[in-house]
Protein backbone atom coordinates (compact mmCIF):
# COMPACT_ATOMS: atom_id res chain seq x y z
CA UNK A 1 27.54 7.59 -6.18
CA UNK A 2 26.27 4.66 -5.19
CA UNK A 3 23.81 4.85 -2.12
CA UNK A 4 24.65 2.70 1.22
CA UNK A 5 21.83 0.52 2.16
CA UNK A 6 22.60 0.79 5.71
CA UNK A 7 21.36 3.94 7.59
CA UNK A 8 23.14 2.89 10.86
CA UNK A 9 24.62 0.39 13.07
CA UNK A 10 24.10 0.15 16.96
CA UNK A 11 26.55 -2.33 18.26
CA UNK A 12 25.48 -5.79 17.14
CA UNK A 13 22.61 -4.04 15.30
CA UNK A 14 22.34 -3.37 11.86
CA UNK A 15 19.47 -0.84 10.98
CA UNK A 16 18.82 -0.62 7.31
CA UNK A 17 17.53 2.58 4.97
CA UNK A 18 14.90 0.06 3.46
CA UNK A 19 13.74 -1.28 6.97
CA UNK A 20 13.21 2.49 8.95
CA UNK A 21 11.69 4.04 5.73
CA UNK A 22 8.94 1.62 6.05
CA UNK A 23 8.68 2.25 9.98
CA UNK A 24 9.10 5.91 9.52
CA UNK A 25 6.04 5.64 6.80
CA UNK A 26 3.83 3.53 9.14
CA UNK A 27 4.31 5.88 12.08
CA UNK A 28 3.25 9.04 9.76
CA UNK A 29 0.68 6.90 8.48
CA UNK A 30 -0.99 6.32 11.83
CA UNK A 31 -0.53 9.54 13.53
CA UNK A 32 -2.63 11.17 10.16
CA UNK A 33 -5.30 8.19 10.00
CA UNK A 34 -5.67 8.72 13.93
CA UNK A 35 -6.03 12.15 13.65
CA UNK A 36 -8.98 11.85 11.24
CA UNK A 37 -10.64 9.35 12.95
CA UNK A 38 -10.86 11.83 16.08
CA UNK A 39 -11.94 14.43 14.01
CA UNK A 40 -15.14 11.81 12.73
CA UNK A 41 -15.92 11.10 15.96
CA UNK A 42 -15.05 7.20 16.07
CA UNK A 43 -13.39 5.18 18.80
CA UNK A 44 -9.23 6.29 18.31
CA UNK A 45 -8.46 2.74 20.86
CA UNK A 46 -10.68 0.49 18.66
CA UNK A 47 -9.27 2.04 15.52
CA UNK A 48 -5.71 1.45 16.90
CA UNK A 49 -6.48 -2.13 17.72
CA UNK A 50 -7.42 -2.84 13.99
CA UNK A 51 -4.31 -0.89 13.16
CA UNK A 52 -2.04 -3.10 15.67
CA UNK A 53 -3.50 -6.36 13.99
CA UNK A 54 -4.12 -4.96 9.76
CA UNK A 55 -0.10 -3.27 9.65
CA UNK A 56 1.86 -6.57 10.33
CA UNK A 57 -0.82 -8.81 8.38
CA UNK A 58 -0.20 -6.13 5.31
CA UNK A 59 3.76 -6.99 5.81
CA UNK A 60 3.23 -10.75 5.67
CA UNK A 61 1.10 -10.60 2.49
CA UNK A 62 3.78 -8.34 1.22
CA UNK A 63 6.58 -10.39 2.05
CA UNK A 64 4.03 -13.60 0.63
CA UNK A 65 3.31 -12.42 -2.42
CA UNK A 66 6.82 -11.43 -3.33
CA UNK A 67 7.95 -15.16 -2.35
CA UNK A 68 5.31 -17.02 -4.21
CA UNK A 69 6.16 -15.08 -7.51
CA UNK A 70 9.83 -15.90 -6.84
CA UNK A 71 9.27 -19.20 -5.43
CA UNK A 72 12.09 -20.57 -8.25
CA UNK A 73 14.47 -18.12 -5.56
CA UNK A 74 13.04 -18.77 -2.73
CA UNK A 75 12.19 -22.58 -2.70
CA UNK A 76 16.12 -23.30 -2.80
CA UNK A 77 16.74 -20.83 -0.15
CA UNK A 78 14.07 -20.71 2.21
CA UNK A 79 16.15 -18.91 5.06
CA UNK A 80 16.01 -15.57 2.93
CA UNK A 81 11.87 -15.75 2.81
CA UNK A 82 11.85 -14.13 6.21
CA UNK A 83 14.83 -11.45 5.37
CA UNK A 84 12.68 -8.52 4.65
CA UNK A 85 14.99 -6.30 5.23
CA UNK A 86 16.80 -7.05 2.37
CA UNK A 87 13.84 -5.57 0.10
CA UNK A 88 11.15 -7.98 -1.76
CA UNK A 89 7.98 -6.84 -0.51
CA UNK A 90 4.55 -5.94 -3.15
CA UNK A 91 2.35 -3.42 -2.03
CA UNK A 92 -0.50 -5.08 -3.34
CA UNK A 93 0.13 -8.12 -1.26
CA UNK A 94 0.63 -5.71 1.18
CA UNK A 95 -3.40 -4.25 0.33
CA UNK A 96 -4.78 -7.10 0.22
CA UNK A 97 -3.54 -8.50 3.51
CA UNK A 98 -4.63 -5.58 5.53
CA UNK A 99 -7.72 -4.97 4.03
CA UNK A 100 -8.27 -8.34 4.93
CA UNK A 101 -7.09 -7.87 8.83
CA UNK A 102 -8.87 -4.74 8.78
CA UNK A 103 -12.12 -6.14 7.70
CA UNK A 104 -12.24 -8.62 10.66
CA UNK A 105 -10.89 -6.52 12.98
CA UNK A 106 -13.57 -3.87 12.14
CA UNK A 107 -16.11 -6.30 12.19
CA UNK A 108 -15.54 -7.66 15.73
CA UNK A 109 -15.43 -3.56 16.95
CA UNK A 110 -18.29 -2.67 15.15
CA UNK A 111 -16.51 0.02 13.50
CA UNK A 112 -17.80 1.31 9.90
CA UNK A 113 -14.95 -0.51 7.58
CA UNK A 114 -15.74 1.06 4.58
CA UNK A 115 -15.26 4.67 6.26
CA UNK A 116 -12.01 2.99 7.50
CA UNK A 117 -10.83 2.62 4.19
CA UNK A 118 -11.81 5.95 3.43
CA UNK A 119 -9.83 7.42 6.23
CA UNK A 120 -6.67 5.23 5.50
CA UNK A 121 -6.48 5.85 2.22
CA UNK A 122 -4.38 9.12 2.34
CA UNK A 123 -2.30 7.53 4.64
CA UNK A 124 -1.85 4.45 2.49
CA UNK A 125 -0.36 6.58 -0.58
CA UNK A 126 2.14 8.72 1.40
CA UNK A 127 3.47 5.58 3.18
CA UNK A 128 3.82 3.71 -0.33
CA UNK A 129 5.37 7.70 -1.71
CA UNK A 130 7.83 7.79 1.29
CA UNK A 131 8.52 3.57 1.41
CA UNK A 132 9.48 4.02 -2.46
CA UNK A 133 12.76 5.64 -1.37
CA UNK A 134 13.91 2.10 0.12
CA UNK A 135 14.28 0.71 -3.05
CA UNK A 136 17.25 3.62 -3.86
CA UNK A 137 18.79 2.54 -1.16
CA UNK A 138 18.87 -0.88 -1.84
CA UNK A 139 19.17 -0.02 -5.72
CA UNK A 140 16.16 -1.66 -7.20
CA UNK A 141 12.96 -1.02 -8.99
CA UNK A 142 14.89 0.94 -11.32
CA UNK A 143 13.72 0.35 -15.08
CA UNK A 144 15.78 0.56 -18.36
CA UNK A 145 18.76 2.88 -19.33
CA UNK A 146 17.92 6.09 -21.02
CA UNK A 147 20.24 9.44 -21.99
CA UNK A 148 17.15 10.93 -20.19
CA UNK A 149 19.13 14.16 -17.66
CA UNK A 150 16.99 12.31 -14.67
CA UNK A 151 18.48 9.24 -15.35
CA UNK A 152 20.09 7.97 -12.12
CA UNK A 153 23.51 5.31 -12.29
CA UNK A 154 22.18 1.90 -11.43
CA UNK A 155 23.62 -1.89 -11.94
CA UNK A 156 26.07 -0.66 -13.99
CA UNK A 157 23.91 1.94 -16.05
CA UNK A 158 22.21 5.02 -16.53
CA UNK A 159 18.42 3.77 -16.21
CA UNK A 160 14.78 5.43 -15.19
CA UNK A 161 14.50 6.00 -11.62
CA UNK A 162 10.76 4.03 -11.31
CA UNK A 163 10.87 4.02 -8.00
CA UNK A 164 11.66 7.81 -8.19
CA UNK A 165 8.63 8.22 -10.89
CA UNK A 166 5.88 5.97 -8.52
CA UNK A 167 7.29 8.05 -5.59
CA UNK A 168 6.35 10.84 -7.16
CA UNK A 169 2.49 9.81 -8.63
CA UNK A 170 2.06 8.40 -5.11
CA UNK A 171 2.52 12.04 -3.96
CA UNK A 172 0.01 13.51 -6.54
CA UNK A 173 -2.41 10.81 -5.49
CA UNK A 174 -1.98 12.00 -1.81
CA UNK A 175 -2.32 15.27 -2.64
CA UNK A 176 -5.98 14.84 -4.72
CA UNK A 177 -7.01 12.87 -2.15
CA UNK A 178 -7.06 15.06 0.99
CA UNK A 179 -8.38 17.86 -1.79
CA UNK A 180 -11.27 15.24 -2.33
CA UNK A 181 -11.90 14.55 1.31
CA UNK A 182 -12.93 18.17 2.18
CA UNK A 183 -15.67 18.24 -0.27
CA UNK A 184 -19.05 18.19 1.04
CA UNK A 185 -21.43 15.19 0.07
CA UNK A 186 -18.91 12.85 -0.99
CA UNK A 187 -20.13 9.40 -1.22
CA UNK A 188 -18.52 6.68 1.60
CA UNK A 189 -16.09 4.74 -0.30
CA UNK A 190 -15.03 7.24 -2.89
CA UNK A 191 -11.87 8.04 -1.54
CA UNK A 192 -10.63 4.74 -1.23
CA UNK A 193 -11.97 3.89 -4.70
CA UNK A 194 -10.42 7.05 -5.86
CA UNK A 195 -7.32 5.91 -4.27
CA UNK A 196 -7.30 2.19 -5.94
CA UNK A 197 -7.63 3.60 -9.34
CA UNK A 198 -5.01 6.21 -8.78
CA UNK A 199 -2.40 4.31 -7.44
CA UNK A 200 -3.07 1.42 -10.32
CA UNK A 201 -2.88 3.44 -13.02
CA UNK A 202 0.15 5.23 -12.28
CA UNK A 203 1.57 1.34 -11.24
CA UNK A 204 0.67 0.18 -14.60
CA UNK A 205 2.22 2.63 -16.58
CA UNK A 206 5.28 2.83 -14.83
CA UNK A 207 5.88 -1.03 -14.31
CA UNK A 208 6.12 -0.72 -17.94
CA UNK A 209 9.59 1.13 -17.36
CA UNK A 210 11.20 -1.63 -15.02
CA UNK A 211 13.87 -4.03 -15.43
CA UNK A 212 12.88 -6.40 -12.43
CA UNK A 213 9.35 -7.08 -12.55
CA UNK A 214 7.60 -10.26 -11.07
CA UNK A 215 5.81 -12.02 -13.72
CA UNK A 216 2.92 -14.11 -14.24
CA UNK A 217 4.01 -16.17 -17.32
CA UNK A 218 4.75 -13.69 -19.88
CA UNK A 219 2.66 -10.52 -18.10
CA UNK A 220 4.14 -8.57 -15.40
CA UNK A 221 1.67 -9.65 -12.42
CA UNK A 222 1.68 -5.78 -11.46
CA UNK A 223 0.25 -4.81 -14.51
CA UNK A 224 -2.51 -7.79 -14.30
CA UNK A 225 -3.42 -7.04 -10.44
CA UNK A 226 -3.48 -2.76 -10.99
CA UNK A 227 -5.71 -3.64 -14.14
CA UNK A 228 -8.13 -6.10 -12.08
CA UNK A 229 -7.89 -3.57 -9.44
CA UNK A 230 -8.99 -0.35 -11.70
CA UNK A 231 -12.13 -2.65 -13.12
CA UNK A 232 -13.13 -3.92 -9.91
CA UNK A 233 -13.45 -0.32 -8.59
CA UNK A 234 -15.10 0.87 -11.49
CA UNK A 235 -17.63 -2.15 -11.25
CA UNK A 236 -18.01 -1.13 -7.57
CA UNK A 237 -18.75 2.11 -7.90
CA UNK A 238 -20.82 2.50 -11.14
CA UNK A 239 -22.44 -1.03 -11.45
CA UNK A 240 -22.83 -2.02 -7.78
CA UNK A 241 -23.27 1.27 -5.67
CA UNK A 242 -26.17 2.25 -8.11
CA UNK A 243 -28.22 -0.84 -7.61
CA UNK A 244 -27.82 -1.05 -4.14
CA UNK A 245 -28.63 2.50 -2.72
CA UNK A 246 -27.59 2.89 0.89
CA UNK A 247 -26.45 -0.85 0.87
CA UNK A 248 -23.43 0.39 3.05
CA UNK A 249 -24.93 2.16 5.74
CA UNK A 250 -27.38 -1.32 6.11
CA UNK A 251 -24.26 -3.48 6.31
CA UNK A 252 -22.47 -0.96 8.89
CA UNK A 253 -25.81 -0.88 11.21
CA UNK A 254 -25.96 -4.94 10.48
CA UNK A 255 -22.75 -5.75 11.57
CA UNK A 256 -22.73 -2.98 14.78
CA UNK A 257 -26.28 -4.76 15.55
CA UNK A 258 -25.49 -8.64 15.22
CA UNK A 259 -21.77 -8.63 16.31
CA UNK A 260 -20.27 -9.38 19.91
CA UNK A 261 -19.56 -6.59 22.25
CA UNK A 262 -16.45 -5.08 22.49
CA UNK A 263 -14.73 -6.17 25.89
């Protein structure tokens, strides 16, 4: 059976699976990262203000990214670069562009961004676990055939459900990561490091399985980016951290010192 990628349609509007997944994984993500930043005693308005500004900034560098690495598509039919709802959209683009957001926004509230990220990151894997499921719908991410009893009937074949396996991994991830937020002692920054390196390694593995990867020359770019991704955390944490004891709490207290008031 072959899934319809529409979920519903509400007289000259067409709501697709791909489109309300996403929504549906934003609103659980901000209801859980809310929730947390109650419970550690920060500023829930503030913290929603970064959110208003970091969620559609993560969509545009998720909808960039995907563009630029099929600009060959896209440069012939520009139009379609602003059809997101028609799938195309990387979730590291999608990283990058609201850490990004999220760093200035924290910045002019004086709110602790690296305990942001910490907070977010648990939010950030479900979303991506529960936003996977918009690719079955629109039948993509899917990776080569195999006799495998799991295998699911896409583009003509019996292939690995990648989306299916991320989905999945993403879910572990969550999982480890709300076990490794209720230890005691644990170092600001771990979780989202923890959450970078989990994420990436399942990514590069299982990009390894798909059919329709974006590519950087002859390397899949999803491969390249996890990789940089799991070194630069590793730097961070074992190379940097170490050399600069308590250099985060400084640069919180600098930045709630030397930056303007919040109106």
């Amino acid at each position: 059976m072959i899934p319809d990628p529409i979920a519903f349609v509400i007289g000259p509007f067409t709501v697709r699976w791909y489109g309300l997944l996403i929504a549906i994984a934003i609103l659980i993500g901000i209801v859980m990262a809310s929730r947390e930043v109650e419970r550690q005693g920060l500023d829930l308005d503030q913290f929603l203000n970064v959110i208003l500004v970091a969620i559609p900034c993560g969509l545009l560098g998720a909808r960039f990214f995907y563009v630029i690495f099929r600009w060959d598509y896209y440069s012939h039919n520009p139009v379609e670069s602003f059809m997101i709802w028609k799938g195309g959209l990387t979730i590291h683009g999608a990283i990058i562009g609201g850490l990004l957001a999220g760093y200035a926004m924290a910045r002019y509230y004086r709110l602790p961004f690296i305990k942001l990220t910490d907070i977010a990151a648990p939010s950030l894997i479900l979303g991506q676990a529960i936003g996977r499921w918009g690719n079955f719908f629109n039948q993509e991410a899917y990776g080569y055939p195999t006799d495998l009893p799991w295998a699911m009937y896409i583009d003509g074949a019996y292939r690995h459900p990648t989306f299916l396996y991320e989905s999945l991994w993403n879910l572990f991830v969550f999982l480890f990561l709300l076990r490794l937020r209720r230890r005691e002692n644990i170092r600001t920054g771990d979780i989202f490091l923890t959450y970078v390196v989990g994420y990436s390694m399942g990514r590069f593995v299982i990009e390894g399985f798909r059919t329709d990867s974006l590519m950087f020359g002859p390397y899949r770019a999803a491969q390249l980016v996890s990789a940089a991704a799991i070194i630069a955390a590793a730097l961070y944490r074992f190379w940097w951290q170490p050399r600069h004891p308590g250099r985060e709490a400084a640069l919180e207290k600098k930045v709630q010192e030397s930056n303007p008031v919040n109106p």
